[in-house]
Protein backbone atom coordinates (compact mmCIF):
# COMPACT_ATOMS: atom_id res chain seq x y z
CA UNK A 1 10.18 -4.47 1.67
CA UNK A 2 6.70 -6.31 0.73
CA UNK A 3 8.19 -9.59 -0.50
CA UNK A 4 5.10 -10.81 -2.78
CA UNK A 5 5.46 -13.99 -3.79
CA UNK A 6 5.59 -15.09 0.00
CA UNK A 7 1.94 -13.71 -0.02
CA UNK A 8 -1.19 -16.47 0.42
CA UNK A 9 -3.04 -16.46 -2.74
CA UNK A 10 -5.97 -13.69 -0.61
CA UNK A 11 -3.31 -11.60 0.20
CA UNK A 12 -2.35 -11.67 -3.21
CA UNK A 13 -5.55 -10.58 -4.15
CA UNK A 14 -5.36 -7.54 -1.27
CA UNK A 15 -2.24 -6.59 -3.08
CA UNK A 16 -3.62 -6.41 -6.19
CA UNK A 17 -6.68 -4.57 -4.96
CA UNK A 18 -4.51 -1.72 -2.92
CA UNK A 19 -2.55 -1.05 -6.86
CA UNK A 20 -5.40 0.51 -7.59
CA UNK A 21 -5.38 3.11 -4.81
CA UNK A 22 -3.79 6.13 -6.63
CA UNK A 23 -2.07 8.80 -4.66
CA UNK A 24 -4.35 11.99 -6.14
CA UNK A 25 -1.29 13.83 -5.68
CA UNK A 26 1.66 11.80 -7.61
CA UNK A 27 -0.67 9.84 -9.47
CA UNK A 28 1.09 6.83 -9.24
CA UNK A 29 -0.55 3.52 -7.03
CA UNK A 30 0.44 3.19 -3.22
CA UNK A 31 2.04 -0.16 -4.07
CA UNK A 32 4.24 1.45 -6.58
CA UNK A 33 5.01 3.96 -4.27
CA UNK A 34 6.57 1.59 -1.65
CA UNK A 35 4.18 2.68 0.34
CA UNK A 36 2.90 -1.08 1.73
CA UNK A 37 5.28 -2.53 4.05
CA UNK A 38 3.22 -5.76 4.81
CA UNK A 39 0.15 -8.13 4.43
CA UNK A 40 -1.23 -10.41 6.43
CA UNK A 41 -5.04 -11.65 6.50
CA UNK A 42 -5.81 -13.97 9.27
CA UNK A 43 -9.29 -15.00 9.23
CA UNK A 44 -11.66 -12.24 7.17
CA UNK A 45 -9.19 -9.59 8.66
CA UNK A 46 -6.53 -7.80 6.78
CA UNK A 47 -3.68 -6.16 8.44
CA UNK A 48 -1.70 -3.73 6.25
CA UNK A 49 1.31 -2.32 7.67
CA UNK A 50 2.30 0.75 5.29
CA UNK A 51 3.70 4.09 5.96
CA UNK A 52 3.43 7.77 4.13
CA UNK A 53 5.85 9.63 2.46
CA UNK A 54 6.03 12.08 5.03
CA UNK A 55 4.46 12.75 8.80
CA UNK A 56 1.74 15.04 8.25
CA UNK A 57 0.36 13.86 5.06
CA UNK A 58 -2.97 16.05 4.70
CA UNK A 59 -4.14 12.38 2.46
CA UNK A 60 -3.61 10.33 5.15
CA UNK A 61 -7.12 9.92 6.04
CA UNK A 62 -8.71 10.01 2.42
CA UNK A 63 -5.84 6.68 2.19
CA UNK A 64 -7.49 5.22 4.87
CA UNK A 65 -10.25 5.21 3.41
CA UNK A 66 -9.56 4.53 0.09
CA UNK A 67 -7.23 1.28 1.74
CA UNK A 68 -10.00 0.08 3.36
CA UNK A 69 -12.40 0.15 0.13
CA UNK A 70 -9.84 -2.09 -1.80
CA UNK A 71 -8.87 -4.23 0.81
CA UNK A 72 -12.39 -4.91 1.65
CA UNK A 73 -13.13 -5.81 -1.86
CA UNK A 74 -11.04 -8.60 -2.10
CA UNK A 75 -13.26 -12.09 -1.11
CA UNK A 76 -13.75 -13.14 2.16
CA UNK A 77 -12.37 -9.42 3.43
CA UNK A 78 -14.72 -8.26 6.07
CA UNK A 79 -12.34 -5.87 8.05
CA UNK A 80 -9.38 -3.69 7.37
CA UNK A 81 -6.82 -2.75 10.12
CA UNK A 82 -4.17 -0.17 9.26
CA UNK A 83 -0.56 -0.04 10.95
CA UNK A 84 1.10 3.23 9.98
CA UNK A 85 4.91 2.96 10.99
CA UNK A 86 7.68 5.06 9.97
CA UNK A 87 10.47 2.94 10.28
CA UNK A 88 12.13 2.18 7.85
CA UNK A 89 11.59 5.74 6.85
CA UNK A 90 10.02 6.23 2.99
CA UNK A 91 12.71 7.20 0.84
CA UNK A 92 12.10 7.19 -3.33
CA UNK A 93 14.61 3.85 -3.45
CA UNK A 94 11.67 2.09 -2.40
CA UNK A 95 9.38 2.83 -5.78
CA UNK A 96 9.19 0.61 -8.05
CA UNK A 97 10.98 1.02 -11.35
CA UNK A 98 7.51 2.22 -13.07
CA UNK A 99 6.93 4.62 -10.27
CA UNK A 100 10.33 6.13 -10.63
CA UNK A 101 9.97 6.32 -14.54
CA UNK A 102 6.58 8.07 -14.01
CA UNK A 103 7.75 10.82 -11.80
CA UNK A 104 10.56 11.04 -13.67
CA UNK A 105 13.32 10.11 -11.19
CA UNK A 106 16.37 8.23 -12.71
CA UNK A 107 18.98 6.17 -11.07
């Protein structure tokens, strides 16, 4: 999904800032997660397109939040703008190896 290493070296930084948003629930980072489907910061805005793991998700506002906060903290961040899409639909294929160890889901 996210391909990383076509990030700008800020966006970079966003990305490394949203790892440490921890889902309270799975206890594993967003990133991780496959939560984040893009980055883009043009000028001192960030866009983050991500999705949830399922419609309805009774965290979806604390994530907000909590996406903002890290996103914001990178330099030269003044604003945050959150896409939620659901296409591609979440599915566990898209965590990361170390997501899927954590949870304990092999293959």
């Amino acid at each position: 999904m996210l391909e990383v290493e076509k990030l700008s070296d800020l966006e970079k930084e966003v990305y490394h800032a949203l790892k440490k948003v921890i889902d309270p629930e799975l206890q594993v980072d967003i990133v991780d997660l496959g939560l984040i489907y893009g980055i883009k910061v043009i000028d001192k805005t960030c866009k983050i397109k991500m999705t949830l793991t399922i419609m309805g998700c009774p965290l979806s506002e604390w994530l907000n939040t909590e996406i903002t906060k890290a996103a914001e903290s990178a330099a030269n961040i003044n604003d945050c703008q959150i896409k939620l899409v659901w296409y591609p639909q979440w599915n566990p294929s898209m965590m990361s190896r170390v997501a899927r160890m954590t949870l304990g889901i092999h293959g």
